[in-house]
Structure formats: structure tokens, C-alpha cells
C-alpha atoms as a PDB file:
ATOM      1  CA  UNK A   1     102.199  78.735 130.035  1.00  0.00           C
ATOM      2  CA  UNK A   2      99.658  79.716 132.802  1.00  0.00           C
ATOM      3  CA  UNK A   3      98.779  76.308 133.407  1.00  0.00           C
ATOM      4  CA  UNK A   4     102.583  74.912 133.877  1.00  0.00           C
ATOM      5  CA  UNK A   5     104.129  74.653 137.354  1.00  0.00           C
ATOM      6  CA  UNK A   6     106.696  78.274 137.709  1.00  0.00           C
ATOM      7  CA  UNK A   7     109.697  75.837 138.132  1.00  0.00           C
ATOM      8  CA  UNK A   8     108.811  74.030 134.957  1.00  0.00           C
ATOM      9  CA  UNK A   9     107.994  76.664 132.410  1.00  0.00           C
ATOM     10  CA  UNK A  10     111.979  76.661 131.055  1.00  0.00           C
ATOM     11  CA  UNK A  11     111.955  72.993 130.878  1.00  0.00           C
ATOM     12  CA  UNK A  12     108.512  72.780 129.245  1.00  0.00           C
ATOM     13  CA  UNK A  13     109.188  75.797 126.888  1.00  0.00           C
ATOM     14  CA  UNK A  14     112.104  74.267 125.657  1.00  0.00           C
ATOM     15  CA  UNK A  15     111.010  70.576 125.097  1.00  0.00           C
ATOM     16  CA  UNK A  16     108.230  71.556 123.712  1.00  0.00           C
ATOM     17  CA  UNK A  17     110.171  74.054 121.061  1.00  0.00           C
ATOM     18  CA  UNK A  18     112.622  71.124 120.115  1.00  0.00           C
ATOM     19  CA  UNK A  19     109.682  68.844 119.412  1.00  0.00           C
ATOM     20  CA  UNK A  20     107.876  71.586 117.016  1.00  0.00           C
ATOM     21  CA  UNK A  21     111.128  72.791 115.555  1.00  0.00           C
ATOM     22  CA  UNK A  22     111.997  68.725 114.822  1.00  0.00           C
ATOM     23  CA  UNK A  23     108.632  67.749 113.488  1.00  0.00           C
ATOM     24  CA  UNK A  24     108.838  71.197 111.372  1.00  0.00           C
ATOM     25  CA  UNK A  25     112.343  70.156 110.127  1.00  0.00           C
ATOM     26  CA  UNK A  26     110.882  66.595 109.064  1.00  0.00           C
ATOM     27  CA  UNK A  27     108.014  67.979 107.143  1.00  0.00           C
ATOM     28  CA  UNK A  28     109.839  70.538 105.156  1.00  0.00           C
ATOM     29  CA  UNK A  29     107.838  73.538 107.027  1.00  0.00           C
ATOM     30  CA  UNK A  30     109.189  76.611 105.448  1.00  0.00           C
ATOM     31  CA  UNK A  31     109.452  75.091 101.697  1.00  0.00           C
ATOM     32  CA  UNK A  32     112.589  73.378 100.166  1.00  0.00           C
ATOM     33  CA  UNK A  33     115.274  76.275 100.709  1.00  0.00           C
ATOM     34  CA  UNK A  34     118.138  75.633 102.863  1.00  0.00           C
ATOM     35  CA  UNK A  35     117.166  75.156 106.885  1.00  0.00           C
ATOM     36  CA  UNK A  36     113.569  75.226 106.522  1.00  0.00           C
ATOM     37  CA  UNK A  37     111.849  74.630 109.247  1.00  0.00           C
ATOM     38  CA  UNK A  38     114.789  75.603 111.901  1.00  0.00           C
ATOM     39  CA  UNK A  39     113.900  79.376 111.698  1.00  0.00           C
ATOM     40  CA  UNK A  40     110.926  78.852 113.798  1.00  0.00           C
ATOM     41  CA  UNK A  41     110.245  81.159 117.017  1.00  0.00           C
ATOM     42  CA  UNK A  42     108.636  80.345 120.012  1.00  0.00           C
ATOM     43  CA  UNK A  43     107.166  82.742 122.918  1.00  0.00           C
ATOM     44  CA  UNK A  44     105.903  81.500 126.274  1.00  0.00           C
ATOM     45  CA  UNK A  45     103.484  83.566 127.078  1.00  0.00           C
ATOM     46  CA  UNK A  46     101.010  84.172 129.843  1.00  0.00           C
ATOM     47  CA  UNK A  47      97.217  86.118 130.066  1.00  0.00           C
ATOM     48  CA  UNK A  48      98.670  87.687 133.228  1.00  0.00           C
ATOM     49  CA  UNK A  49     101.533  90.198 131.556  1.00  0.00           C
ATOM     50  CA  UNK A  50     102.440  91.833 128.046  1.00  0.00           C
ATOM     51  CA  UNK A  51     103.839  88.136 126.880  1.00  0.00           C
ATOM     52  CA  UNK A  52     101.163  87.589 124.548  1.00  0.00           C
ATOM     53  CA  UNK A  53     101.556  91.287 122.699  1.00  0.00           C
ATOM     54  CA  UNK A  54     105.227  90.915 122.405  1.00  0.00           C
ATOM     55  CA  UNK A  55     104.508  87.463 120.620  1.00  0.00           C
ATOM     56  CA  UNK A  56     101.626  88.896 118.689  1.00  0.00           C
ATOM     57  CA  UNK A  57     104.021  92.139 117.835  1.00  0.00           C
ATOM     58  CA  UNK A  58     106.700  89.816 115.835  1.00  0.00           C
ATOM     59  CA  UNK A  59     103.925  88.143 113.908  1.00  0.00           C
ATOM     60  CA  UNK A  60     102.821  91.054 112.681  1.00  0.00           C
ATOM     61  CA  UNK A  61     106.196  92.732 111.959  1.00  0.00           C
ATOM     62  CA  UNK A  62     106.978  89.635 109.855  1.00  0.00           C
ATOM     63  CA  UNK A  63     103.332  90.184 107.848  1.00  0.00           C
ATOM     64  CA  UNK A  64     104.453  93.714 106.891  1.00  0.00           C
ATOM     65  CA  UNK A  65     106.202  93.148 103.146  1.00  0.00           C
ATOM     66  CA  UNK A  66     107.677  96.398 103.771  1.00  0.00           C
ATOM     67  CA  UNK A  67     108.639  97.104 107.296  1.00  0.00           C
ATOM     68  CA  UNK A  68     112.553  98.292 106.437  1.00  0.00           C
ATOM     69  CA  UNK A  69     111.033 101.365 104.227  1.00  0.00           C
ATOM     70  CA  UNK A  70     108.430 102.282 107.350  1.00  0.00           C
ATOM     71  CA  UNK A  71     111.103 101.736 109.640  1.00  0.00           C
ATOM     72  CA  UNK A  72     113.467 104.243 107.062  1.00  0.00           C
ATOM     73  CA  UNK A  73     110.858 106.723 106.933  1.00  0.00           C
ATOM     74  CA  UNK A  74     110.325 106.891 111.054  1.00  0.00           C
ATOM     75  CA  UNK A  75     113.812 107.001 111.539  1.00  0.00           C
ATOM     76  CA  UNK A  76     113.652 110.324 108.846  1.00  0.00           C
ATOM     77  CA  UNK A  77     110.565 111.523 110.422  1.00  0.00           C
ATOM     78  CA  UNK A  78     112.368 111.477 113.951  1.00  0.00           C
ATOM     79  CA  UNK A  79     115.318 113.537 113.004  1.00  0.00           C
ATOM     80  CA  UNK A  80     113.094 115.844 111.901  1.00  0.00           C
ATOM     81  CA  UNK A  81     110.689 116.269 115.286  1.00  0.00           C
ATOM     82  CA  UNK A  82     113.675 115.892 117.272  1.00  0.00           C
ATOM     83  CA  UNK A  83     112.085 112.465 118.871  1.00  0.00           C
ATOM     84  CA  UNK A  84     113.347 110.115 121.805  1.00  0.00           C
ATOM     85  CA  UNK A  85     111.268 107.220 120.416  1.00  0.00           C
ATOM     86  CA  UNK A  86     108.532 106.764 117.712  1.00  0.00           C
ATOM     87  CA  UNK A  87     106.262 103.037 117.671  1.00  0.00           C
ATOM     88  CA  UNK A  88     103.997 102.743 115.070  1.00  0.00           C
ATOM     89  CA  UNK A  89     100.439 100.684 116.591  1.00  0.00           C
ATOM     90  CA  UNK A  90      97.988  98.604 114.500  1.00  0.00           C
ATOM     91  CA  UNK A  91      94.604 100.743 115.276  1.00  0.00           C
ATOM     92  CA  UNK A  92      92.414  98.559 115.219  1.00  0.00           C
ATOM     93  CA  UNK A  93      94.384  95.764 117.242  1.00  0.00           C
ATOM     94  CA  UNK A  94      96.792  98.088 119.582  1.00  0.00           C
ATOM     95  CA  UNK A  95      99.495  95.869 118.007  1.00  0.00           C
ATOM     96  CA  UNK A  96     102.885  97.427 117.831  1.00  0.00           C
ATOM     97  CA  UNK A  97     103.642  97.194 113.670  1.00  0.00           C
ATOM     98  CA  UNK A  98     107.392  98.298 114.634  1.00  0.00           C
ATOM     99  CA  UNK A  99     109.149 101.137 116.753  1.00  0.00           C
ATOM    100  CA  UNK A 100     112.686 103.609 116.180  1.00  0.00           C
ATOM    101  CA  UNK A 101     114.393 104.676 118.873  1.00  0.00           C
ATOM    102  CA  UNK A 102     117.531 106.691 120.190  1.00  0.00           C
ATOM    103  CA  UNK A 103     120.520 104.615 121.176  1.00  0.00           C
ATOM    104  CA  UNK A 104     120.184 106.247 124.496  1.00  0.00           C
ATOM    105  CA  UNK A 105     116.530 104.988 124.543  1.00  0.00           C
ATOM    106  CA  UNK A 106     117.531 101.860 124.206  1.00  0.00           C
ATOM    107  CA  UNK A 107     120.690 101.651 126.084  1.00  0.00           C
ATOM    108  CA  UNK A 108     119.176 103.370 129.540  1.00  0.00           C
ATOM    109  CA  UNK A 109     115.637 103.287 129.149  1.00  0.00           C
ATOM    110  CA  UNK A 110     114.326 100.204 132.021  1.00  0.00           C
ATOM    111  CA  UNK A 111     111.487  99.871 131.218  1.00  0.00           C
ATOM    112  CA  UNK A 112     112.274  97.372 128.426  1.00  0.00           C
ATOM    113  CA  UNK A 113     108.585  96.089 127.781  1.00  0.00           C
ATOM    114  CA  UNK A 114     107.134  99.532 127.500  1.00  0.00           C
ATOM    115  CA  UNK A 115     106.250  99.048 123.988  1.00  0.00           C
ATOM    116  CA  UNK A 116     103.598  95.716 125.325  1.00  0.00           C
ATOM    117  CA  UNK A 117     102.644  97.687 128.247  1.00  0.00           C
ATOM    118  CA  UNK A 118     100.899 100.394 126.306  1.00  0.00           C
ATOM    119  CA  UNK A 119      99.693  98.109 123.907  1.00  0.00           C
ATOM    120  CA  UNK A 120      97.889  97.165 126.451  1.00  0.00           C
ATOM    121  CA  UNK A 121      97.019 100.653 128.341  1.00  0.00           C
ATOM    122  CA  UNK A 122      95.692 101.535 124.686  1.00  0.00           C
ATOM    123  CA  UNK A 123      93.920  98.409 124.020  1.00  0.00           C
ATOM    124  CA  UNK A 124      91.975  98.701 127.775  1.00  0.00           C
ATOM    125  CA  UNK A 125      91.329 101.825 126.548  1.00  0.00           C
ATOM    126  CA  UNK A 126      89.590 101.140 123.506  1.00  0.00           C
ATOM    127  CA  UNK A 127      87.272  98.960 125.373  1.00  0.00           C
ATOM    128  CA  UNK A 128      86.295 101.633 127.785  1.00  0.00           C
ATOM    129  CA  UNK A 129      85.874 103.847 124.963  1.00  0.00           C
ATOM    130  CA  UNK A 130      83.525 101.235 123.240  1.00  0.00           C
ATOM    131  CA  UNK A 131      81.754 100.610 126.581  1.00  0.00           C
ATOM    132  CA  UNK A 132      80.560 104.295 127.762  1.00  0.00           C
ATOM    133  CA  UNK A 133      79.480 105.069 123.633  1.00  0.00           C
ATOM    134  CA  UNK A 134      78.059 101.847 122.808  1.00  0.00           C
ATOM    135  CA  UNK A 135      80.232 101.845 119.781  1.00  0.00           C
ATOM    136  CA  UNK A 136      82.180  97.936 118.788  1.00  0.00           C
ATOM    137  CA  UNK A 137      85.073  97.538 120.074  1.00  0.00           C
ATOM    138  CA  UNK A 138      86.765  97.491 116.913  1.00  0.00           C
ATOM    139  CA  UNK A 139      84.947 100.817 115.855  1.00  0.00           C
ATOM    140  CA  UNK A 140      85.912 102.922 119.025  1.00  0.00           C
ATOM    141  CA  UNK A 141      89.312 104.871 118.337  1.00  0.00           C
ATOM    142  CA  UNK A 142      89.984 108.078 119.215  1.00  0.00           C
ATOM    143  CA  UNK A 143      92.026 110.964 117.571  1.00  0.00           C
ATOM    144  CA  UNK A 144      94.741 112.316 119.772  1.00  0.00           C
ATOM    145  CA  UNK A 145      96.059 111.588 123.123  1.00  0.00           C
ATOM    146  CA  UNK A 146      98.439 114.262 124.612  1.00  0.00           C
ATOM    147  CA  UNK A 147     100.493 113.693 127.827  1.00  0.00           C
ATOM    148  CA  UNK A 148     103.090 116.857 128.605  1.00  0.00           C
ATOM    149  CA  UNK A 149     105.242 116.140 131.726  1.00  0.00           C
ATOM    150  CA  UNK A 150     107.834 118.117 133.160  1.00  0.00           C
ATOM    151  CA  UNK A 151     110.502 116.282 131.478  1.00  0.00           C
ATOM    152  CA  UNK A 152     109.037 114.763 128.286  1.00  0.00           C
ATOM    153  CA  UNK A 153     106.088 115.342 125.974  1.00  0.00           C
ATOM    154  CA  UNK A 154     104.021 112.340 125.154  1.00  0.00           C
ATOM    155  CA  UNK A 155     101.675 112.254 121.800  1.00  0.00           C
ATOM    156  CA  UNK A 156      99.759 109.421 120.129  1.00  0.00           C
ATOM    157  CA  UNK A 157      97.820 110.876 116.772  1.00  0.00           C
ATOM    158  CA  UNK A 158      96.450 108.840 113.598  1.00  0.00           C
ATOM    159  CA  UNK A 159      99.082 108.349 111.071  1.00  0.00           C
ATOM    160  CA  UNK A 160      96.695 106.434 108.472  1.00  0.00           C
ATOM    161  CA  UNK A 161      93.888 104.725 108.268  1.00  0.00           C
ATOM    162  CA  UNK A 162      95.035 101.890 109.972  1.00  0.00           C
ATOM    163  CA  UNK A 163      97.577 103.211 112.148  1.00  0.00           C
ATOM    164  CA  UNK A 164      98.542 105.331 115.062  1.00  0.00           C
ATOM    165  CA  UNK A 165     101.729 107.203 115.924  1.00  0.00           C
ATOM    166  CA  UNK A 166     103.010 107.498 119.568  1.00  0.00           C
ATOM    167  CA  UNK A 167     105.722 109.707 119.949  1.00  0.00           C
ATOM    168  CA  UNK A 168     108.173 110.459 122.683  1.00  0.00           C
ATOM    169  CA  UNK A 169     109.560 113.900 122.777  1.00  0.00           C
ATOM    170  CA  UNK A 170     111.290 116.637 124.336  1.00  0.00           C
ATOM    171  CA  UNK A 171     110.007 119.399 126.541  1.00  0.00           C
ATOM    172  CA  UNK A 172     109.022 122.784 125.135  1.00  0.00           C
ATOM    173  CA  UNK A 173     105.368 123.487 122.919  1.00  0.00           C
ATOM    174  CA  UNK A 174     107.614 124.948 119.737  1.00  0.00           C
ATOM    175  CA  UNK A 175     108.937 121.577 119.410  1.00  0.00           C
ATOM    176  CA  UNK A 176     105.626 119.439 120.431  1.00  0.00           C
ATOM    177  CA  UNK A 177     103.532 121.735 117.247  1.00  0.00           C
ATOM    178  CA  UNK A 178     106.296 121.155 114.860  1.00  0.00           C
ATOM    179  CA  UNK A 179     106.098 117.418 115.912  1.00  0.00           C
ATOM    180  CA  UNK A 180     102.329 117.871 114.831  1.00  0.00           C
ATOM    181  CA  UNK A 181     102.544 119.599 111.793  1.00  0.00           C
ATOM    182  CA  UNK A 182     105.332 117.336 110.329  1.00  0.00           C
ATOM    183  CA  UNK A 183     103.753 114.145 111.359  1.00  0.00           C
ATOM    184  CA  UNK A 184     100.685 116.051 109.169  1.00  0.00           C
ATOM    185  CA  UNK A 185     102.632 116.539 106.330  1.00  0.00           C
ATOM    186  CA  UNK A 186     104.280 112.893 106.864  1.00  0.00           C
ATOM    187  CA  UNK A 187     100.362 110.953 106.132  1.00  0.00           C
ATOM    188  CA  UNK A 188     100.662 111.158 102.848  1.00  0.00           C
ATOM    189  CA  UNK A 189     103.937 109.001 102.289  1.00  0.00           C
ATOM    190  CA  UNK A 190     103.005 106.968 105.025  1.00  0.00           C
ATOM    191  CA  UNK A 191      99.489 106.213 103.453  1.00  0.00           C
ATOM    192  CA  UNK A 192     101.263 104.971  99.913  1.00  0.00           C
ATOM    193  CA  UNK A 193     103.163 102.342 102.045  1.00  0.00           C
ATOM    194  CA  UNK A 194     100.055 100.695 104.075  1.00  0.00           C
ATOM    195  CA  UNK A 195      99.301  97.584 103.886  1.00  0.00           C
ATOM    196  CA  UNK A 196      95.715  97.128 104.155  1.00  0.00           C
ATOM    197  CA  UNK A 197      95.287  95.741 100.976  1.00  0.00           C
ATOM    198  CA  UNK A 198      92.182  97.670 100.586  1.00  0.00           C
ATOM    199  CA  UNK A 199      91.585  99.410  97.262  1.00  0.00           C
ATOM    200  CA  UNK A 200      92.329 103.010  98.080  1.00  0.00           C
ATOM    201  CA  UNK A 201      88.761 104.853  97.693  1.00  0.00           C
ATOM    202  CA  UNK A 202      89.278 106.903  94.209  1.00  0.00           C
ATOM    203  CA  UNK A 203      90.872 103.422  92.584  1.00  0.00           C
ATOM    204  CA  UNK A 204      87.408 102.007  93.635  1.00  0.00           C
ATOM    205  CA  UNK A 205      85.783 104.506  92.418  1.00  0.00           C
ATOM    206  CA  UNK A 206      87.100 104.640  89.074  1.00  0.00           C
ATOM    207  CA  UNK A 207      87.064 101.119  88.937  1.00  0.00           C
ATOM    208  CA  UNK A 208      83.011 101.435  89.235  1.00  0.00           C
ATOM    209  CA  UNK A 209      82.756 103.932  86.972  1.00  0.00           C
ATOM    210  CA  UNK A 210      84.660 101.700  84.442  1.00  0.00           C
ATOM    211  CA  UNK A 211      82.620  99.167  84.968  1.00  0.00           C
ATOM    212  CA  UNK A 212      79.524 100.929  84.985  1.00  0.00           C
ATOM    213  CA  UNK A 213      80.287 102.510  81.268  1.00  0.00           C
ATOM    214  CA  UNK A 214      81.256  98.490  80.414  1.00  0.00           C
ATOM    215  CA  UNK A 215      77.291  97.769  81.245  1.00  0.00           C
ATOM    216  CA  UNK A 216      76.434 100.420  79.580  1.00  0.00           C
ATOM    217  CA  UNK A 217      78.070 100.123  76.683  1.00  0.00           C
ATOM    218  CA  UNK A 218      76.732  96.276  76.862  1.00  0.00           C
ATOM    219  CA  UNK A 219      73.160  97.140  77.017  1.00  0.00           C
ATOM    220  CA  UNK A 220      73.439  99.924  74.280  1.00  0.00           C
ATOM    221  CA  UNK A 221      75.214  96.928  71.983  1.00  0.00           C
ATOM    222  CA  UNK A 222      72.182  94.454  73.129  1.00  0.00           C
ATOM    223  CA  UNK A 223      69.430  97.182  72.000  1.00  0.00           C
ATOM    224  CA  UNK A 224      71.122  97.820  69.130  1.00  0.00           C
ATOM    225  CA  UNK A 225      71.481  93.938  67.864  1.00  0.00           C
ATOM    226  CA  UNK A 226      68.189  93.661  68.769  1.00  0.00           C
ATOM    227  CA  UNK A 227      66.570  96.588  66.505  1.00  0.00           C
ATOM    228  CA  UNK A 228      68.765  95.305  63.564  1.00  0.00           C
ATOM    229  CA  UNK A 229      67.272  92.210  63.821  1.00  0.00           C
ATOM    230  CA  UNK A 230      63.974  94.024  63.882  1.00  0.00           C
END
């Protein structure tokens, strides 16, 4: 929307949504069901602010199969560490995958695109980390940030392989290395629920192995066809 005059962007946004939504309506977009084709979002966004995350954030809420367990489990996990907020990130990305929060969060916190705006404080950071260790961009993470404040306690750690965990908190170190330790004990449910689609490693690895005794067991039935022919 960069390009479209300030007083125009509504106008435009909206024509230009009717005319998609329309054409995806006439083409069946969506499959046969019911209204396909009229459940179609649109985001005006802009290289200037955190548009383009928040628009980038719903596609890939609506990618995870199962967001409502992960969002289940955070809610669970934040009783637990006492936490104001908890947003799951995309590591590689900086993506938000999806957040919980506190009804007062959400109710009195102002800051409404806070989630976008460190999205984008993390990816910037990412790129400084690849810059100063000549790492790719895509390769440079780091483990832990900590931020402790007078009034709140700020901690983003790995949660799996391909995800990070910021968490909001209260005050107080008893409660920020319980938060730790729980969120430690927490990997290993979260890590049955990614959704890489990767192979986890010892499912690889026995897969190899089976194959390996396969070819083995091949070559041992070749040799042995081939000395009875003998």
C-alpha cells in the first residue's frame, strides 16, 4: 500500500478486496463447500511498520494443523509460571506461530501491536547476529535473552527446534527460575506437537538401519542365487 496516495488506501483496500473476494467466489476458490471463496482475508500492509508481520502471523497460524492444542498447552504452561503473556515465535522466521495472554493483558495493555514489533526487534536482531559472526542469516539464533525490569521480568528461551518462547512475567528471581525450569520440563510435550514435518532424528535413524539390513539381506540373497547356480 506504500505506493497508494494516504487518502486513498481505504478506498483502494476495499475495492480491491471486493474484486478478489468476487473473482474468488466465481471460481469456486476454497472447493465446493458452502461460501467458498467469501472467507478470504485481506491486510494492507506497508514496508514502513509491523503490517506485513501481522499479515504474515495469520498465515502461519492458519498452516499450524494444530494450533488449539499449542494454544491449550501455553495457556497450562502459564498458570503454572504465573505468566502475564506467553507468544510462541517461528525461529527461523521471527514469525509469531500464536500468543496467550491475561485478560488484563489484553484489556489494558496499549501497546496492541507489540507482538509485530518484536517480531521485528528479534528479526533485526538475527541479522546483526549473522552480520558480526559471518554465520546465514537463517543459521544465526541465539539461546536466551533475559530482560529484568523493576516491574516485570522479560525471557525469550528455545522451546524446540523450531521455536522460541518469550515470556512476560512477574518480578522476583524465585518465580523467573521456576519459569525456567518448567518451560525445561515443558520441551518435551511441546516437541511431539511441532510441525516441522521433519522425521524426528532416531525415526531416521532406524529407518536407515532398516533399510540398510534390507540391502543387506538383498546382496546376501544375490550371492547366494548366484553360488547355487554355480
Amino acid at each position: 500500500m506504500d505506493l497508494v496516495a494516504a487518502d486513498r488506501k481505504d478506498a483502494v483496500l476495499k475495492e480491491r478486496s471486493s474484486h478478489i473476494r468476487q473473482v474468488s467466489i466465481e471460481n469456486g476458490f476454497g472447493g465446493g463447500t458452502k461460501g467458498a471463496g467469501q472467507e478470504v482475508e485481506f491486510w494492507g500492509t506497508s514496508i514502513w511498520d509491523q503490517s506485513l508481520y501481522k499479515a504474515w502471523t495469520q498465515v502461519i497460524y492458519h498452516l499450524v494443523p494444530n494450533a488449539g492444542v499449542i494454544e491449550d498447552l501455553l495457556n497450562q504452561l502459564a498458570d503454572v509460571i504465573h505468566a502475564h503473556e506467553l507468544i510462541l515465535y517461528e525461529r527461523t522466521t521471527c514469525l509469531m506461530v500464536t500468543q496467550v495472554s491475561r485478560p488484563y493483558e489484553g484489556r489494558n495493555n496499549p501497546f496492541t501491536d507489540r507482538f509485530e514489533k518484536l517480531s521485528s526487534i528479534l528479526k533485526s536482531h538475527k541479522q546483526s547476529v549473522a552480520k558480526h559472526t559471518g554465520l546465514p542469516a537463517g543459521s544465526a539464533n541465539f539461546a536466551e535473552l533475559q530482560i529484568k525490569t523493576a516491574k516485570y521480568m522479560f525471557l525469550i528461551t528455545r522451546l524446540t527446534e523450531n521455536t522460541n518462547l518469550a515470556v512476560v512475567m512477574p518480578c522476583g528471581e524465585a518465580v523467573y527460575n521456576a519459569a525456567r525450569i518448567n518451560i525445561l520440563l515443558a520441551r518435551e510435550r511441546f516437541n511431539e506437537l511441532d510441525t516441522t514435518g521433519k522425521t524426528p532424528k532416531n525415526e531416521a535413524q532406524r529407518i536407515s538401519e532398516k533399510e540398510k539390513a534390507r540391502d543387506l539381506d538383498d546382496e546376501k540373497r544375490s550371492v547366494s542365487s548366484g553360488e547355487a547356480a554355480g
